[in-house]
N, C-alpha and C. Protein backbone atom coordinates (compact mmCIF):
# COMPACT_ATOMS: atom_id res chain seq x y z
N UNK A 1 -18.42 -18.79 10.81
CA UNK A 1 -18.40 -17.74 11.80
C UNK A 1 -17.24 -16.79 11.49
N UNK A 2 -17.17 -15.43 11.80
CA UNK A 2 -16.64 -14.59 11.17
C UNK A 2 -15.49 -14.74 12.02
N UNK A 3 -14.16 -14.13 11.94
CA UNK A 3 -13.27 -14.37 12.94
C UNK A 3 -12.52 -12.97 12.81
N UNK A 4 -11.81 -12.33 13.46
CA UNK A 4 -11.55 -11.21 13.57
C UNK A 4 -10.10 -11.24 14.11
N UNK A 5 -9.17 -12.21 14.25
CA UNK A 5 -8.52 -12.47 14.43
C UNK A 5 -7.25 -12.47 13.38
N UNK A 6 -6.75 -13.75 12.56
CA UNK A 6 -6.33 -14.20 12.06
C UNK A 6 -7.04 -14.83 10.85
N UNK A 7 -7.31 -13.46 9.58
CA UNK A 7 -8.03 -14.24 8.67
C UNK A 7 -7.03 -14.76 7.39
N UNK A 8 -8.19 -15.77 6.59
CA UNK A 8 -7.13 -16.65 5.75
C UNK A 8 -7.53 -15.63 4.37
N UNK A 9 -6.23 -15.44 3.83
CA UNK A 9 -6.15 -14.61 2.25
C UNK A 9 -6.66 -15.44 1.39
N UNK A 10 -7.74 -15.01 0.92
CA UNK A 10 -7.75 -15.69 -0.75
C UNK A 10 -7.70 -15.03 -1.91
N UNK A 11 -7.07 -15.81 -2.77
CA UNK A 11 -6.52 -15.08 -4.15
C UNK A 11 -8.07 -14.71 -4.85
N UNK A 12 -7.91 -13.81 -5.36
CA UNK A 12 -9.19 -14.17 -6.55
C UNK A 12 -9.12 -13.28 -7.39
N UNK A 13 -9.26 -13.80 -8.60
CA UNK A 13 -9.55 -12.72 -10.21
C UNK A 13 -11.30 -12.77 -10.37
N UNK A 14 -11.29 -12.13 -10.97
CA UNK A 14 -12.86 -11.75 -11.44
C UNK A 14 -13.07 -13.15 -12.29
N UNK A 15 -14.60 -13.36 -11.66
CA UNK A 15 -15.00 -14.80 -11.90
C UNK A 15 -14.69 -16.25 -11.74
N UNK A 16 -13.62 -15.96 -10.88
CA UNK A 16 -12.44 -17.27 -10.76
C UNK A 16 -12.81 -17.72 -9.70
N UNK A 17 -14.14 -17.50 -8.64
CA UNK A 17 -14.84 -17.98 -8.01
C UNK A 17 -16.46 -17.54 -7.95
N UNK A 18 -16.88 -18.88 -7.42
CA UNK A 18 -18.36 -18.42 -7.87
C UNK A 18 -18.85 -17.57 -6.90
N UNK A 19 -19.96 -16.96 -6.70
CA UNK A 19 -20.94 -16.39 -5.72
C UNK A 19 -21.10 -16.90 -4.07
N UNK A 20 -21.38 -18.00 -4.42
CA UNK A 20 -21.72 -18.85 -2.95
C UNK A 20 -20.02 -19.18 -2.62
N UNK A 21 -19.24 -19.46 -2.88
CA UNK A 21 -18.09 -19.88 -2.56
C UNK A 21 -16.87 -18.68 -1.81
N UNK A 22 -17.34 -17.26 -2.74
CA UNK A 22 -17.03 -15.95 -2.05
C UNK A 22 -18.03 -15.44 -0.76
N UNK A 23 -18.98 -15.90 -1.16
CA UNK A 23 -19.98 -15.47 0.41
C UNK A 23 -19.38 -16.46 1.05
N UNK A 24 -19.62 -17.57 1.22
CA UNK A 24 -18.88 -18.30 2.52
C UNK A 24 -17.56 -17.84 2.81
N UNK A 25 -16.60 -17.54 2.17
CA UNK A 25 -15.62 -17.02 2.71
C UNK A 25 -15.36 -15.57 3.32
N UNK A 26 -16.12 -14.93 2.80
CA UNK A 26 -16.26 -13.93 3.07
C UNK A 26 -16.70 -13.57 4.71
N UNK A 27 -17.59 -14.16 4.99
CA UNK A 27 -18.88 -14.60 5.83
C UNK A 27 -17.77 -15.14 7.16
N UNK A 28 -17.07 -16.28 6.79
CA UNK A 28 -16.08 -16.62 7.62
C UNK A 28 -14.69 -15.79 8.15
N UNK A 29 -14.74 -14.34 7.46
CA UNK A 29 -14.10 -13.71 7.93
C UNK A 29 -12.52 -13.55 6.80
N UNK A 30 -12.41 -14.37 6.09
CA UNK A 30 -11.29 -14.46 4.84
C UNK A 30 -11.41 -12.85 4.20
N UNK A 31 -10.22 -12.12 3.63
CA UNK A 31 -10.00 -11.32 3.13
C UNK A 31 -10.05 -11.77 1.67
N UNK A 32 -10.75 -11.28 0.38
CA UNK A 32 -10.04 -11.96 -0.86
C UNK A 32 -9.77 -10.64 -1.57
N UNK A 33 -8.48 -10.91 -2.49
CA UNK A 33 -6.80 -10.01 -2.61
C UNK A 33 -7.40 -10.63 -3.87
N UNK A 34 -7.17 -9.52 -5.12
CA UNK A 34 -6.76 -10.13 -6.44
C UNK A 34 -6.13 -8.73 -7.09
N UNK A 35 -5.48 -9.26 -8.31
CA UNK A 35 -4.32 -7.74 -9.10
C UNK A 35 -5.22 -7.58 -10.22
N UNK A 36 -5.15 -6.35 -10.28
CA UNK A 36 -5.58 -5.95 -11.73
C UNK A 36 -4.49 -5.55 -12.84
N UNK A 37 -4.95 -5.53 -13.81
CA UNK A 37 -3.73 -4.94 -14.81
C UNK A 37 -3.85 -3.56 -14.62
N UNK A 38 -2.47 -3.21 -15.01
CA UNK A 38 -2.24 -1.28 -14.51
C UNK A 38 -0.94 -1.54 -15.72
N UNK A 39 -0.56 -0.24 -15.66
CA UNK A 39 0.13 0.57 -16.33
C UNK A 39 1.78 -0.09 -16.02
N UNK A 40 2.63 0.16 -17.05
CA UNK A 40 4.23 -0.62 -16.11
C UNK A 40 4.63 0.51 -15.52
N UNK A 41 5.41 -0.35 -14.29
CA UNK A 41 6.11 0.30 -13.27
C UNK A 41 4.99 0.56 -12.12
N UNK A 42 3.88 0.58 -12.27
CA UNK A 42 2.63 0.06 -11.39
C UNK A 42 1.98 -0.56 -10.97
N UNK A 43 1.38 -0.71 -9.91
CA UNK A 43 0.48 -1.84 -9.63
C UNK A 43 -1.13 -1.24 -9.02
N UNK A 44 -1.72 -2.83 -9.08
CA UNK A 44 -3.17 -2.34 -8.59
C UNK A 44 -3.86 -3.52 -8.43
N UNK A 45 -4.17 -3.24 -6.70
CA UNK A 45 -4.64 -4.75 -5.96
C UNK A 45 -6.39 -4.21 -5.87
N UNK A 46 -7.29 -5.26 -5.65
CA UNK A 46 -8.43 -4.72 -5.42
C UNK A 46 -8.44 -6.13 -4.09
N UNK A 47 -9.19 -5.70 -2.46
CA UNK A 47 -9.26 -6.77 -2.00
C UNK A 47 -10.56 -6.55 -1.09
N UNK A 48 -11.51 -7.53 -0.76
CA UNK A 48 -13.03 -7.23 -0.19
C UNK A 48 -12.84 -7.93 1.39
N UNK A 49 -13.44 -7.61 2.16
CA UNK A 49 -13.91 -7.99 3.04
C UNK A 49 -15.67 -7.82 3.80
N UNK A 50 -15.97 -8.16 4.64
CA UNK A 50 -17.16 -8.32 5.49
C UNK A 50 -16.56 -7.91 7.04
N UNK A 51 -17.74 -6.96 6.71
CA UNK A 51 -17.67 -6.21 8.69
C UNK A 51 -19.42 -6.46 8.80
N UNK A 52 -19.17 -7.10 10.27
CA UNK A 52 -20.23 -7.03 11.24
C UNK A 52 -21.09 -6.15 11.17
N UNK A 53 -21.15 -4.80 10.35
CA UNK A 53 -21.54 -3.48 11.35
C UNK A 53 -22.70 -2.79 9.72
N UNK A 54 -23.59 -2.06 10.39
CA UNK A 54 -24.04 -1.33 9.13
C UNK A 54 -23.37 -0.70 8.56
N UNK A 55 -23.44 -0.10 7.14
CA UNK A 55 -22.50 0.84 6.33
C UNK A 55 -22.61 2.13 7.47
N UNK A 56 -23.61 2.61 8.16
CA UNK A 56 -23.89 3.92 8.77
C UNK A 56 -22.79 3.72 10.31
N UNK A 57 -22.11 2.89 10.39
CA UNK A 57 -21.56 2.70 11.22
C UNK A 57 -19.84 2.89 11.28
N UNK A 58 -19.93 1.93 9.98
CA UNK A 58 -18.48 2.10 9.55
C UNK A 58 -18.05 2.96 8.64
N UNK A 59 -19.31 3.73 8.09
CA UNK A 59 -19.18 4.94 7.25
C UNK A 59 -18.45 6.02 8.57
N UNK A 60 -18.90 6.50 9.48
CA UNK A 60 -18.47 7.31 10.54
C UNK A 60 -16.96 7.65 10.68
N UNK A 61 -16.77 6.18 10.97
CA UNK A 61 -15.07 5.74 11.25
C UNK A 61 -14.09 5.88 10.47
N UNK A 62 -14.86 5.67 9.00
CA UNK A 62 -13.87 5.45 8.01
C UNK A 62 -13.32 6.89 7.47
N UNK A 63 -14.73 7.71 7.94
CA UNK A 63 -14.71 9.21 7.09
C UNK A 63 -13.83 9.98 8.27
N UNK A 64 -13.15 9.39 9.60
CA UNK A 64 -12.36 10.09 10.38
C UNK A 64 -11.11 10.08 9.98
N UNK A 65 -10.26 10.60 8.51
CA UNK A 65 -9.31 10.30 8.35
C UNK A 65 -7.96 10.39 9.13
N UNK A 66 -8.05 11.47 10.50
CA UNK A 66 -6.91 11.34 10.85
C UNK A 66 -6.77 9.72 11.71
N UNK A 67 -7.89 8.88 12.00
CA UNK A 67 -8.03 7.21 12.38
C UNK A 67 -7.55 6.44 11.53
N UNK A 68 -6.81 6.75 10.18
CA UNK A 68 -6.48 5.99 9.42
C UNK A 68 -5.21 5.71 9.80
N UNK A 69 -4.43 6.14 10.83
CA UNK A 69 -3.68 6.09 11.37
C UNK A 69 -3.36 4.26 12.06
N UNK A 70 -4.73 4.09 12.67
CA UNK A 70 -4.94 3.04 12.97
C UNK A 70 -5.28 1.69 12.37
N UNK A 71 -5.49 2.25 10.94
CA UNK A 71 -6.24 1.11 10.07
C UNK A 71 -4.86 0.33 9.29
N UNK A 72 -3.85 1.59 8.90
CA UNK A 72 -2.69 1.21 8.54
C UNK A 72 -1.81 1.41 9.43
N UNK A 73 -0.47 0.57 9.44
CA UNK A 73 0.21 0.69 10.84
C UNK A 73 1.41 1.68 9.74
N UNK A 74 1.69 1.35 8.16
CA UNK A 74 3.01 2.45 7.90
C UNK A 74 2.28 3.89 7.43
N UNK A 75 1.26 3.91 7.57
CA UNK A 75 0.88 5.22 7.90
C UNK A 75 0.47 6.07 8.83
N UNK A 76 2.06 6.98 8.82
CA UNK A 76 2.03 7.63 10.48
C UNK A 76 1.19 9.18 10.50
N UNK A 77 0.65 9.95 9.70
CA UNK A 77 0.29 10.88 9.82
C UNK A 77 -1.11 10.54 8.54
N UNK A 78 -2.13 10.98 9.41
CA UNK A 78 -3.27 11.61 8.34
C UNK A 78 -4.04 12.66 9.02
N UNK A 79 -4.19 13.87 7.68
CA UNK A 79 -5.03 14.82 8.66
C UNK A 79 -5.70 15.41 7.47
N UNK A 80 -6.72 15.66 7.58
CA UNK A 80 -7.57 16.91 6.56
C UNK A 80 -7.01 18.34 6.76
N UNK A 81 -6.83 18.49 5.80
CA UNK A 81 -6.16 20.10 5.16
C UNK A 81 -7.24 21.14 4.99
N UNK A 82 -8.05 20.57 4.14
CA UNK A 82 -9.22 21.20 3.74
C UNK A 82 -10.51 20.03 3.75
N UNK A 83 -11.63 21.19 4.55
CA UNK A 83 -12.93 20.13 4.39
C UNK A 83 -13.60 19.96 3.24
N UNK A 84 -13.75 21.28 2.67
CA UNK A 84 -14.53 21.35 1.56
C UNK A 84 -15.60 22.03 2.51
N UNK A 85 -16.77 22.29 1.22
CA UNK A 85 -18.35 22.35 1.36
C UNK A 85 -19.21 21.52 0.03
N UNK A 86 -19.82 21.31 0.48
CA UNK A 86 -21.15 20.64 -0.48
C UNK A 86 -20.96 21.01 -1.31
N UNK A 87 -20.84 19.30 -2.60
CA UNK A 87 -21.08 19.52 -3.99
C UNK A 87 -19.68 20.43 -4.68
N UNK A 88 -18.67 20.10 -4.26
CA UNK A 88 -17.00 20.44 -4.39
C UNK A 88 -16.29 20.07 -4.68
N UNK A 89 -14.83 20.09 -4.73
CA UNK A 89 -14.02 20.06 -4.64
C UNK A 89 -13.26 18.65 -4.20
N UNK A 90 -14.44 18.54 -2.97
CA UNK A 90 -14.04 17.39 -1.66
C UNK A 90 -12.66 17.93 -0.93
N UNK A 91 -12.56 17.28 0.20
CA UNK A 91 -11.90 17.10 1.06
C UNK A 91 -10.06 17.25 0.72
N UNK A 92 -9.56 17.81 1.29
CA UNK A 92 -7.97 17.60 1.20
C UNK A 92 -7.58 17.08 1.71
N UNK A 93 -6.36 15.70 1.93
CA UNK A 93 -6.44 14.78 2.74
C UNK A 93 -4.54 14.80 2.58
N UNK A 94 -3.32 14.78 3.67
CA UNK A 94 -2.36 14.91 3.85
C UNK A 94 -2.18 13.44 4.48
N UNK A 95 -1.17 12.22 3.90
CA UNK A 95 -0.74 11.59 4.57
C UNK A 95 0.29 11.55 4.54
N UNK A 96 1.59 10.70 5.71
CA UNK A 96 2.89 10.50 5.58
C UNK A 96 2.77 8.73 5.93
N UNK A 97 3.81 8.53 5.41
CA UNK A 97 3.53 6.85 5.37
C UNK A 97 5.33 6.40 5.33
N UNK A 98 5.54 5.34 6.27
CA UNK A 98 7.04 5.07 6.27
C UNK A 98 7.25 3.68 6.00
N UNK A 99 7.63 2.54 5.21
CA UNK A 99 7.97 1.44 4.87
C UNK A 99 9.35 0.97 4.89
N UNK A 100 9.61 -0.17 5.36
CA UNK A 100 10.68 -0.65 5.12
C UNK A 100 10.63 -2.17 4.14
N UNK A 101 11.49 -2.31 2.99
CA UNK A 101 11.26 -3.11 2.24
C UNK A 101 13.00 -3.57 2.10
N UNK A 102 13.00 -4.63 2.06
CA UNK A 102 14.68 -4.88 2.01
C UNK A 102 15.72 -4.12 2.21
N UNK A 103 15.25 -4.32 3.79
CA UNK A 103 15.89 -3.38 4.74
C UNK A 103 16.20 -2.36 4.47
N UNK A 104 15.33 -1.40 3.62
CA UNK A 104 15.66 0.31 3.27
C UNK A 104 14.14 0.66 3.52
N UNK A 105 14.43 1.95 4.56
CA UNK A 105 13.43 2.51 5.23
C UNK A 105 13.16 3.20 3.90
N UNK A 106 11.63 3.65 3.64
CA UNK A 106 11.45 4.72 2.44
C UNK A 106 10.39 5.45 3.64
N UNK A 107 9.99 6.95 3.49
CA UNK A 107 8.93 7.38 3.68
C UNK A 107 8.50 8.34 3.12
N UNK A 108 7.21 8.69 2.66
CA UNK A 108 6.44 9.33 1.54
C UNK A 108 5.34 9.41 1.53
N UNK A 109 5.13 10.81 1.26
CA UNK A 109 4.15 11.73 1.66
C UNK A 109 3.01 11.62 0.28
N UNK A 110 1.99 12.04 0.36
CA UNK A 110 1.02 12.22 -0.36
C UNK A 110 -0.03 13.06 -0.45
N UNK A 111 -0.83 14.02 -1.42
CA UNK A 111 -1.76 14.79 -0.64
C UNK A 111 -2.98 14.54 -1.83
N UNK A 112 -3.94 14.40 -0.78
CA UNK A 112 -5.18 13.36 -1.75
C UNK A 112 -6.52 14.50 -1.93
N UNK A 113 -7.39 14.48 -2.56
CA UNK A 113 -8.47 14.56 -2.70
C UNK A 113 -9.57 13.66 -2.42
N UNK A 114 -10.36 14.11 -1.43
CA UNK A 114 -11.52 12.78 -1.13
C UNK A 114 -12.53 13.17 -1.57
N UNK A 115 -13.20 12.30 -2.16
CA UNK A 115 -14.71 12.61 -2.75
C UNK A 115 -15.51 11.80 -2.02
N UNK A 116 -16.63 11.87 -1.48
CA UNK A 116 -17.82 10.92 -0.19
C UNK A 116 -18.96 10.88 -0.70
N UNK A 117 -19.66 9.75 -1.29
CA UNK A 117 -20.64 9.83 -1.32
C UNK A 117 -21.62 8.76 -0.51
N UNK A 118 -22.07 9.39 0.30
CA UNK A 118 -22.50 9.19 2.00
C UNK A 118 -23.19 7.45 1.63
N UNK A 119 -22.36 6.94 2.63
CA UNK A 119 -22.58 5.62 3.41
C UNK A 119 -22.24 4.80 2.40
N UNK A 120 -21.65 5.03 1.02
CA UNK A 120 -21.59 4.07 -0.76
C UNK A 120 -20.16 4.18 -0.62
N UNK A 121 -19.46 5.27 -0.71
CA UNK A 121 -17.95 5.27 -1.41
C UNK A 121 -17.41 6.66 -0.97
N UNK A 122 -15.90 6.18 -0.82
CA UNK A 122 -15.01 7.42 -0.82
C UNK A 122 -14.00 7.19 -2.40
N UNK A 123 -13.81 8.25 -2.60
CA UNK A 123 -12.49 8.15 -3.65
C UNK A 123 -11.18 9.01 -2.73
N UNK A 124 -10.26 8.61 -3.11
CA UNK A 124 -8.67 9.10 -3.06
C UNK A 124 -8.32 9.11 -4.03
N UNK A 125 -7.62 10.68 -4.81
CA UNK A 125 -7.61 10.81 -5.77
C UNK A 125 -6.37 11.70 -5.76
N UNK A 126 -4.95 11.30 -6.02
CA UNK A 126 -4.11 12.01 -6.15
C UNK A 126 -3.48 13.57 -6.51
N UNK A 127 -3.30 14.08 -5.76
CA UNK A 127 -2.87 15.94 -6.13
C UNK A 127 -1.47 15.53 -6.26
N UNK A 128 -0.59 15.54 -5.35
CA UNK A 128 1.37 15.51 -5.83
C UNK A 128 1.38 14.57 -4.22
N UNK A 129 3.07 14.00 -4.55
CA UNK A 129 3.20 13.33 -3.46
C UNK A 129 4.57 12.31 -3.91
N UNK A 130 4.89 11.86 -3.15
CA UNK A 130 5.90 10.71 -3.82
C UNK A 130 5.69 9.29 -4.75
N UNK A 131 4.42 9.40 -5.52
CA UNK A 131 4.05 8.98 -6.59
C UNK A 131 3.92 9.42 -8.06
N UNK A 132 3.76 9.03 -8.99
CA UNK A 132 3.89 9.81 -10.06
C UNK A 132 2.12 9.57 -10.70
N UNK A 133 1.35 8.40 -9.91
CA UNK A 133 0.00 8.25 -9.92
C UNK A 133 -0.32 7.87 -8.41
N UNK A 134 -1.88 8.13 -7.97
CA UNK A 134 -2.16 7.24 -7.09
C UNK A 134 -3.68 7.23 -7.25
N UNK A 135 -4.42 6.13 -6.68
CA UNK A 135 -6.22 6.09 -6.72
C UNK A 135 -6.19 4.96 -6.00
N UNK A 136 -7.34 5.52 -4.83
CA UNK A 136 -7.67 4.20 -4.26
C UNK A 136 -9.28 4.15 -4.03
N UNK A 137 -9.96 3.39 -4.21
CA UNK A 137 -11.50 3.52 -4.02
C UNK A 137 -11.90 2.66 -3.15
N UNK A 138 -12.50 3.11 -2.08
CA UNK A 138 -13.59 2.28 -0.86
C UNK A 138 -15.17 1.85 -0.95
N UNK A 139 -15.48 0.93 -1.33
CA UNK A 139 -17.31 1.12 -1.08
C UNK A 139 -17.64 0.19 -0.43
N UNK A 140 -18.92 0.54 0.01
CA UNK A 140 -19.32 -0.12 0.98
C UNK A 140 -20.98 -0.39 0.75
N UNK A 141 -21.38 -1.93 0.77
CA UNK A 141 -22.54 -2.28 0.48
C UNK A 141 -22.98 -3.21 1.22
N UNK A 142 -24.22 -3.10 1.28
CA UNK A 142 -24.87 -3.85 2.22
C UNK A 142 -24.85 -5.00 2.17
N UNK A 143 -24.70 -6.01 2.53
CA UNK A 143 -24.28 -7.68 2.34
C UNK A 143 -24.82 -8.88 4.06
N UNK A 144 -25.84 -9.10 3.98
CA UNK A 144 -26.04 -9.97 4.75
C UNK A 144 -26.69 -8.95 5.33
N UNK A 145 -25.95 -9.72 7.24
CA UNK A 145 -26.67 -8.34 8.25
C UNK A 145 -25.44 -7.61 8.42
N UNK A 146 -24.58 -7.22 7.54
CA UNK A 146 -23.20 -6.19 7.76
C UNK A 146 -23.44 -5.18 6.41
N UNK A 147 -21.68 -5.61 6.00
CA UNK A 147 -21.56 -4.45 4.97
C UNK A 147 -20.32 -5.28 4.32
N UNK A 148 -20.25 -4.90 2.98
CA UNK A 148 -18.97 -5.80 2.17
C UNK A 148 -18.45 -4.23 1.56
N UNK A 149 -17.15 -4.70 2.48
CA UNK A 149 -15.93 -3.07 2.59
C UNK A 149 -15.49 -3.54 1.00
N UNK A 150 -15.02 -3.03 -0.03
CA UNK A 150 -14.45 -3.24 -1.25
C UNK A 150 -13.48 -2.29 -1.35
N UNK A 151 -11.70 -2.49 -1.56
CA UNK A 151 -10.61 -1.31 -1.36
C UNK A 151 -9.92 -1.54 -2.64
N UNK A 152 -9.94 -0.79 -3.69
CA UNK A 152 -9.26 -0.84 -4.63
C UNK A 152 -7.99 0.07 -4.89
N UNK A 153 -6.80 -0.45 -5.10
CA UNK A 153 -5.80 0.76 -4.95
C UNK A 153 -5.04 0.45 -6.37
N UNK A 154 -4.32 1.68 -6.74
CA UNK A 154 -3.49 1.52 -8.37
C UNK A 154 -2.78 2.71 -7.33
N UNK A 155 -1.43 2.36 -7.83
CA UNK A 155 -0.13 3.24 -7.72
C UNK A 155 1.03 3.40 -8.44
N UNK A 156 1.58 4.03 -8.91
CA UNK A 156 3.13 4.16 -9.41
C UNK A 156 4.10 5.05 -8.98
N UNK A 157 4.76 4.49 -7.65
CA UNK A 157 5.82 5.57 -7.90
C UNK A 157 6.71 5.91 -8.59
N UNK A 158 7.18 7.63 -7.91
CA UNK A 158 8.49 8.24 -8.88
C UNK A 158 9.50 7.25 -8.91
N UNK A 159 10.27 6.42 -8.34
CA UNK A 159 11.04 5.72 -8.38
C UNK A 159 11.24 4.52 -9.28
N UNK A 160 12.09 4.25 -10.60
CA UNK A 160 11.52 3.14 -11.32
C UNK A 160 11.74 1.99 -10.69
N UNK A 161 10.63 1.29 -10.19
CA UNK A 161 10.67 -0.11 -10.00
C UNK A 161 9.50 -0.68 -10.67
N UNK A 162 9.68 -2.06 -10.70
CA UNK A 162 9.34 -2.76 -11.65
C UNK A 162 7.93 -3.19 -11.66
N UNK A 163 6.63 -3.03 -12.08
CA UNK A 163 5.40 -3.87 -11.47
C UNK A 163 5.00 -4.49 -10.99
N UNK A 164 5.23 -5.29 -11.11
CA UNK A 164 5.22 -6.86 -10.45
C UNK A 164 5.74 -6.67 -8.37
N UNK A 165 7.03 -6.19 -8.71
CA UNK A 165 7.08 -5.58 -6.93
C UNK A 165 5.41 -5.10 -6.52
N UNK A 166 5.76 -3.43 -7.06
CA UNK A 166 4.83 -3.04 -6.62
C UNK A 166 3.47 -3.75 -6.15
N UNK A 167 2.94 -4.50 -7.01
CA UNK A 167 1.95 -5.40 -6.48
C UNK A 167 2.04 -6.33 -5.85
N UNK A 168 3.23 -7.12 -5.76
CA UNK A 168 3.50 -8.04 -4.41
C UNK A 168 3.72 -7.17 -3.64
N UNK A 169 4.13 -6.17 -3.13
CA UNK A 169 3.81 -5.32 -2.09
C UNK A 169 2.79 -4.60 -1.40
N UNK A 170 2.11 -4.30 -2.77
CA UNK A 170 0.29 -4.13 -2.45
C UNK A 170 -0.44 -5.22 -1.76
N UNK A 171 0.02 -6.42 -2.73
CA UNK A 171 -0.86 -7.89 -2.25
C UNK A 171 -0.28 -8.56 -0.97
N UNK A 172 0.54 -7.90 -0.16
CA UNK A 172 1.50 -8.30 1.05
C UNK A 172 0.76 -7.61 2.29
N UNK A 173 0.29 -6.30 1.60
CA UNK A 173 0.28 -5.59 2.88
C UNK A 173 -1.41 -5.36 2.85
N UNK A 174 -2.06 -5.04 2.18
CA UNK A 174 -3.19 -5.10 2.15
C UNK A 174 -4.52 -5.93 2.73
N UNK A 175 -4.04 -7.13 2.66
CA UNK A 175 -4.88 -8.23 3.44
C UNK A 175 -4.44 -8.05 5.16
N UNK A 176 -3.52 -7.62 5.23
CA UNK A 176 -3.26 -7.11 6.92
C UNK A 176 -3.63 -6.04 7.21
N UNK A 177 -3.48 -4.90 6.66
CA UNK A 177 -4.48 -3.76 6.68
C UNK A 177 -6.03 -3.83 6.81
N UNK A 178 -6.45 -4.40 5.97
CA UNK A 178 -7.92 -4.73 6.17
C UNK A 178 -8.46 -5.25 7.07
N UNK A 179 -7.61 -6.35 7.57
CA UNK A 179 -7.76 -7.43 8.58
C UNK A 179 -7.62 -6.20 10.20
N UNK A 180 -7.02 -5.58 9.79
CA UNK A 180 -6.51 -4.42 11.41
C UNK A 180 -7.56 -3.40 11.20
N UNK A 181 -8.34 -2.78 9.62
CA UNK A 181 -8.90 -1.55 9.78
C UNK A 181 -9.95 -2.90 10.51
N UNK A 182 -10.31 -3.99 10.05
CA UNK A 182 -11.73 -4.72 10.68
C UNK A 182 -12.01 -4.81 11.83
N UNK A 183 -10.60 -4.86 12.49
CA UNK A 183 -10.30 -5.15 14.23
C UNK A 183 -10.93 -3.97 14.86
N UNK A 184 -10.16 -2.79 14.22
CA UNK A 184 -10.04 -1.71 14.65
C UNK A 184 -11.35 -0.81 15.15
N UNK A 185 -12.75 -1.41 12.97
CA UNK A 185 -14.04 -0.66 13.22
C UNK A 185 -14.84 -1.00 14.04
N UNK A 186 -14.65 -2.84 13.90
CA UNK A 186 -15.39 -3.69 15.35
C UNK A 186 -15.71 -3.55 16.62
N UNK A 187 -14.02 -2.94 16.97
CA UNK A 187 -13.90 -2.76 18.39
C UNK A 187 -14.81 -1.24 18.67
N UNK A 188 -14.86 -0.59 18.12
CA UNK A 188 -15.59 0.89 18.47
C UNK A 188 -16.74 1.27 18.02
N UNK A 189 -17.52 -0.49 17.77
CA UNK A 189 -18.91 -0.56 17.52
C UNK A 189 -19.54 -0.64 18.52
């Protein structure tokens, strides 16, 4: 049974669990977190979950970016800049985001490009910002009687720190994010 509460993280690399063993967990509400290789001084987590809800449902919510507000708690500002029109450019997307990591507040801005392709995937695709890269990809597929959310993120900031952070910081915060955007799309189903 799915739980919406307090879900359990599981690690996983590609293939390092089977099919049936990720659907049951999945199914039960578990987030699974695994790293990819990236570039040094970067990182890049990919982590899946299962929502209750059709893609046409949580497609809505997800495409309200200034609600992303709610999905992440250190991101305090999101707003569209620019909408675009059909077959473009996509979307301009402004966030501000504030962290504290051994006990030093950082906060840093970003300004994204979104690309939508309706009810499958968004891209975030870096313009300038306090990174020196960023990409994060969302899709969303049909799985059971829901949808299996898939969030892939790669980052490097301007600041040299070391990889390995960066992705224990990705892989820290991410499974709680997901776990809150899940709370969050549930509740306003």
């Amino acid at each position: 049974m799915l739980s919406l509460d307090k879900p359990r993280v599981e690690n996983f690399q590609p293939h390092s669990m089977t099919q049936a063993t990720q659907q049951v967990a999945l199914l039960r509400g578990d987030i699974l977190v695994g790293t990819n290789t990236y570039r040094p001084g970067g990182g890049a987590v990919t982590a899946q979950m299962y929502l209750p809800l059709a893609r046409s449902q949580a497609w809505g919510q997800l495409t309200d970016y200034s609600r992303w507000v709610q999905f992440f708690p250190d991101v305090i500002q999101s707003k569209v800049l620019e909408a675009g029109s059909s077959g473009d450019q996509g979307k301009r997307l402004y966030q501000l985001a504030r962290k504290t990591f051994l006990m030093l507040t950082a906060q840093a801005e970003i300004y994204l490009r979104v690309f939508e392709k309706l009810h499958q995937q968004i891209q975030f695709r870096f313009e300038r910002g306090a990174f020196s890269d960023f990409a994060a990809d969302l899709t969303l597929q049909d799985y059971h009687n829901g949808t299996l959310l898939t969030y892939s993120v790669q980052a490097t900031p301007l600041i040299p720190v070391p990889g390995f952070l960066i992705e224990q910081v990705l892989r820290q915060d991410l499974p709680g994010n997901m776990a809150r955007m899940r709370k969050v799309l549930c509740s306003k189903a």
